[in-house]
C-alpha atoms as a PDB file:
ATOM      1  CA  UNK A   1     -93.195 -96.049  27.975  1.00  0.00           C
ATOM      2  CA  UNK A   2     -95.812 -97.071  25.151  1.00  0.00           C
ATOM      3  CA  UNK A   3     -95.166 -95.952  21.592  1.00  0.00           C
ATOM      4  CA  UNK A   4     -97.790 -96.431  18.757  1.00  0.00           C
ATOM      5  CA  UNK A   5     -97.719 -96.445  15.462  1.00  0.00           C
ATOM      6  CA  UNK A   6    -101.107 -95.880  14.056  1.00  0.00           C
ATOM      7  CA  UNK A   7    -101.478 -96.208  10.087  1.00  0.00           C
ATOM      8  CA  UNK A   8    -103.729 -97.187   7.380  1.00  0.00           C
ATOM      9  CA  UNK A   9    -102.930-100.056   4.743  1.00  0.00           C
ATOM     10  CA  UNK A  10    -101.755 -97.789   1.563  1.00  0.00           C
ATOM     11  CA  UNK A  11    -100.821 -94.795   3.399  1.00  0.00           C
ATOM     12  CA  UNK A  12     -97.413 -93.575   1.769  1.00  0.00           C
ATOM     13  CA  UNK A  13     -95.732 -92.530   4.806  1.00  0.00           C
ATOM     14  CA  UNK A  14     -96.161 -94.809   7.509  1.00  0.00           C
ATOM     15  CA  UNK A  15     -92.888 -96.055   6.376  1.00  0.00           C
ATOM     16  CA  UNK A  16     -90.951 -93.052   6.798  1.00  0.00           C
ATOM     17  CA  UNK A  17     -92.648 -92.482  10.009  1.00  0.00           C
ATOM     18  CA  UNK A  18     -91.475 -95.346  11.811  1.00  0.00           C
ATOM     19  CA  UNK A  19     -87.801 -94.788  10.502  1.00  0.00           C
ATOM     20  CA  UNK A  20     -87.973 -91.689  11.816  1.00  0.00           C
ATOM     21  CA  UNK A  21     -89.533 -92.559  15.554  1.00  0.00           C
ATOM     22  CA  UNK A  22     -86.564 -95.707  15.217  1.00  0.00           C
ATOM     23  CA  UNK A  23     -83.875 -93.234  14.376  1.00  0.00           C
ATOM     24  CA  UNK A  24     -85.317 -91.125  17.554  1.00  0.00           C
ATOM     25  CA  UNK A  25     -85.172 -94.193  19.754  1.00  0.00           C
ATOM     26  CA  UNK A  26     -81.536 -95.731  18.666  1.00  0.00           C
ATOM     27  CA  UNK A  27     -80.064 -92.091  19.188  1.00  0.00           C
ATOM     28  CA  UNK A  28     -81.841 -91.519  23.006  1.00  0.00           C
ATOM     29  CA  UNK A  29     -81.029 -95.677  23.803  1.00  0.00           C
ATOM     30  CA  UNK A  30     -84.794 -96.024  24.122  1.00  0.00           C
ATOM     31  CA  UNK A  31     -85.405 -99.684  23.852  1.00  0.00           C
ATOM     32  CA  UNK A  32     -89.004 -99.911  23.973  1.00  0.00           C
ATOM     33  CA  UNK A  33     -91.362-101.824  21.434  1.00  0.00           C
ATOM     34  CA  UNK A  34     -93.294 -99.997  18.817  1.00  0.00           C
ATOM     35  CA  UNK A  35     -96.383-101.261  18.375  1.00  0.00           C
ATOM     36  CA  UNK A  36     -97.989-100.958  15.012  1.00  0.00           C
ATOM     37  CA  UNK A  37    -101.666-100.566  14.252  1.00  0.00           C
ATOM     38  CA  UNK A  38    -103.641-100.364  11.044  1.00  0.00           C
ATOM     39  CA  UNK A  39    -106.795 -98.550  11.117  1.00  0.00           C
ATOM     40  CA  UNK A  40    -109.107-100.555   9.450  1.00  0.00           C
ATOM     41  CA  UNK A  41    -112.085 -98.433   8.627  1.00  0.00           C
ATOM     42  CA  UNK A  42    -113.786 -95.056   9.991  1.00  0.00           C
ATOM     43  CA  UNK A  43    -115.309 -96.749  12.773  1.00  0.00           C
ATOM     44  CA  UNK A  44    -112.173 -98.210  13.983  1.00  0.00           C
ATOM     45  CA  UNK A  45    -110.516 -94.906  13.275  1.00  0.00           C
ATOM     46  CA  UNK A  46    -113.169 -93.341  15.970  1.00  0.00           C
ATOM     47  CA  UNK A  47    -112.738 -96.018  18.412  1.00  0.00           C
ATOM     48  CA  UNK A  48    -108.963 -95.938  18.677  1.00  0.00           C
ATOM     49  CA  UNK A  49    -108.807 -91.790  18.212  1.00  0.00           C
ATOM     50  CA  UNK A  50    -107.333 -91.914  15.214  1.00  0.00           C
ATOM     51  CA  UNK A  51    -106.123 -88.623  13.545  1.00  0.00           C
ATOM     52  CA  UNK A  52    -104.842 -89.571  10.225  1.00  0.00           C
ATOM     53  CA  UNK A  53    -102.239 -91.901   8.824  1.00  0.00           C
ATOM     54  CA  UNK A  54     -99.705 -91.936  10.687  1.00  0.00           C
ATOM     55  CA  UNK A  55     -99.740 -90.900  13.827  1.00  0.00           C
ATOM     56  CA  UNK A  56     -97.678 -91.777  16.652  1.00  0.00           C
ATOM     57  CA  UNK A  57     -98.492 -91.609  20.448  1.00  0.00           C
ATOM     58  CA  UNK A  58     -96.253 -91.889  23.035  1.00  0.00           C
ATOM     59  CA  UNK A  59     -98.054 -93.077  26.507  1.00  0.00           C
ATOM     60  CA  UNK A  60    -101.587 -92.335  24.754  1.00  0.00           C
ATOM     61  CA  UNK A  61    -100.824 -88.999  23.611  1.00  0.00           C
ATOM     62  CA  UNK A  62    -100.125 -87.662  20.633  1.00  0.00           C
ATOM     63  CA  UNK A  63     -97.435 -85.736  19.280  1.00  0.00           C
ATOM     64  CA  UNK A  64     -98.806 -83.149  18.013  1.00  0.00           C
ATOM     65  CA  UNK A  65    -102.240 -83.126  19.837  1.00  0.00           C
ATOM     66  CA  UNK A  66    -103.464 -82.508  23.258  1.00  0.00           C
ATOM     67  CA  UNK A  67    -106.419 -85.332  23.968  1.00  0.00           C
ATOM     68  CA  UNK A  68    -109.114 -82.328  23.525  1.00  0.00           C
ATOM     69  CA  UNK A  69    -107.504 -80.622  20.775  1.00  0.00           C
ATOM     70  CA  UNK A  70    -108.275 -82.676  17.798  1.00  0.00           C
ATOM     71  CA  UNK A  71    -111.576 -84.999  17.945  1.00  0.00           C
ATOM     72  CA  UNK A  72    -111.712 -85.499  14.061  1.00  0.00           C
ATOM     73  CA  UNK A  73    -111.145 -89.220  14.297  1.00  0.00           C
ATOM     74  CA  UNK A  74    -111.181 -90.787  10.546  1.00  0.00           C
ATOM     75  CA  UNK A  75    -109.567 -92.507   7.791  1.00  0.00           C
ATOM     76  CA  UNK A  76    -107.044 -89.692   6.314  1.00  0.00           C
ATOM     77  CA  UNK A  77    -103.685 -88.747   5.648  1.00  0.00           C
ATOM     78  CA  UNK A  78    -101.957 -86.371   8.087  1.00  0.00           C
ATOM     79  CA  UNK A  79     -99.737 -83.559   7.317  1.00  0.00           C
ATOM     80  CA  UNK A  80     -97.194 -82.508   9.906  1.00  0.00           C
ATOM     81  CA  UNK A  81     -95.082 -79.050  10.457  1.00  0.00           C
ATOM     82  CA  UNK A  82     -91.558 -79.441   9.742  1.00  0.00           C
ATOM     83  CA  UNK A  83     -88.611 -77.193   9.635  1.00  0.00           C
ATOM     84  CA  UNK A  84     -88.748 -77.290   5.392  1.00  0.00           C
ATOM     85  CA  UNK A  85     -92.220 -77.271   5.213  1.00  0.00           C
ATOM     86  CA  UNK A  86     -95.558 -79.512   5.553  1.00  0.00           C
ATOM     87  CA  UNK A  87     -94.865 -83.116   4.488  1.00  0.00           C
ATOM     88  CA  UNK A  88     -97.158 -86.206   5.379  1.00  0.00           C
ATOM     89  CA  UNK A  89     -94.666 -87.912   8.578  1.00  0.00           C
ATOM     90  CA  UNK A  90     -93.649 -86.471  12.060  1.00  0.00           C
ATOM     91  CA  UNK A  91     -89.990 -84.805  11.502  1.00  0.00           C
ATOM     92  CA  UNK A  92     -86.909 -86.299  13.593  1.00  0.00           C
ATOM     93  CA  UNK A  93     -87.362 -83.138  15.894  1.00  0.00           C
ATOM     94  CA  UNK A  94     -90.889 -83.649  16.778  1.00  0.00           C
ATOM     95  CA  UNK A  95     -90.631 -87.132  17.399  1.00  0.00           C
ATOM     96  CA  UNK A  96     -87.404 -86.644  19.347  1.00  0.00           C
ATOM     97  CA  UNK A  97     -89.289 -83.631  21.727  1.00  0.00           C
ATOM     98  CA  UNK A  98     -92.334 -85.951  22.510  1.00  0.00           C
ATOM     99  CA  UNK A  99     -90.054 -89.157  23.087  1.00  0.00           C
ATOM    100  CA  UNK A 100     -87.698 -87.103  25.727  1.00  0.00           C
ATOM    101  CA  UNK A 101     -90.430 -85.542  27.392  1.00  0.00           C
ATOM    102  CA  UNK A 102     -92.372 -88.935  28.075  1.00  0.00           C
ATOM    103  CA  UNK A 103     -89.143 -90.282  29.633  1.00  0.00           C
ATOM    104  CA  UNK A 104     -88.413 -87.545  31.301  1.00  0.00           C
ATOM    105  CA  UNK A 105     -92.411 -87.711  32.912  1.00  0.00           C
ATOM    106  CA  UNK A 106     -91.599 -91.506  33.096  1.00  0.00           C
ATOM    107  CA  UNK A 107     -88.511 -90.977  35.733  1.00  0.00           C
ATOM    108  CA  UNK A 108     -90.539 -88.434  38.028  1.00  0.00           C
ATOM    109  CA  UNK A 109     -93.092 -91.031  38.476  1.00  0.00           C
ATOM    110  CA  UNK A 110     -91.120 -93.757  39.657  1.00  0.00           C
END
């Protein structure tokens, strides 16, 4: 499994975003690496398919995003759907439903 942490220097939430995906990971024994990477301008932002700060993909997809869903790659904050409301990091629960169902997809293909 890949996991990716994509983020902007000064973004307020990238923080709480990778807490959140580490919580996720401890609590399913998921002992993969994260790997974190800052956006560096809109350019870069286009060239890695970058939705906002932060965003997390598990094996190249997005949690919230099919690949053709979302092509406004630039330098931005994101806002995510929660159970209390919008705030500006993935909730526990989405992470959690994205990370199960790329190991689940990861067992049937071995």
């Amino acid at each position: 499994m890949k996991i990716e942490l994509l983020y902007f220097d000064g973004c307020p939430n990238h923080e709480q975003a990778l807490e959140n995906l580490r919580n996720v990971m401890e609590e399913l024994g998921i002992e993969e690496k994260i790997e974190a990477i800052n956006i560096i301008d809109n350019d870069d932002a286009v060239a890695k398919r970058f939705l906002g700060s932060p965003s997390i993909r598990i094996d190249g997809r997005d949690l919230e995003y099919a690949e053709n869903d979302n092509t406004e790659y630039s330098m931005r904050c994101r806002r995510y759907k929660s159970e209390t409301g919008i705030q500006g990091y993935p909730s526990i629960a989405l992470i959690k439903v994205a990370v199960q169902a790329a190991n689940t997809s990861g067992v049937d293909n071995v």
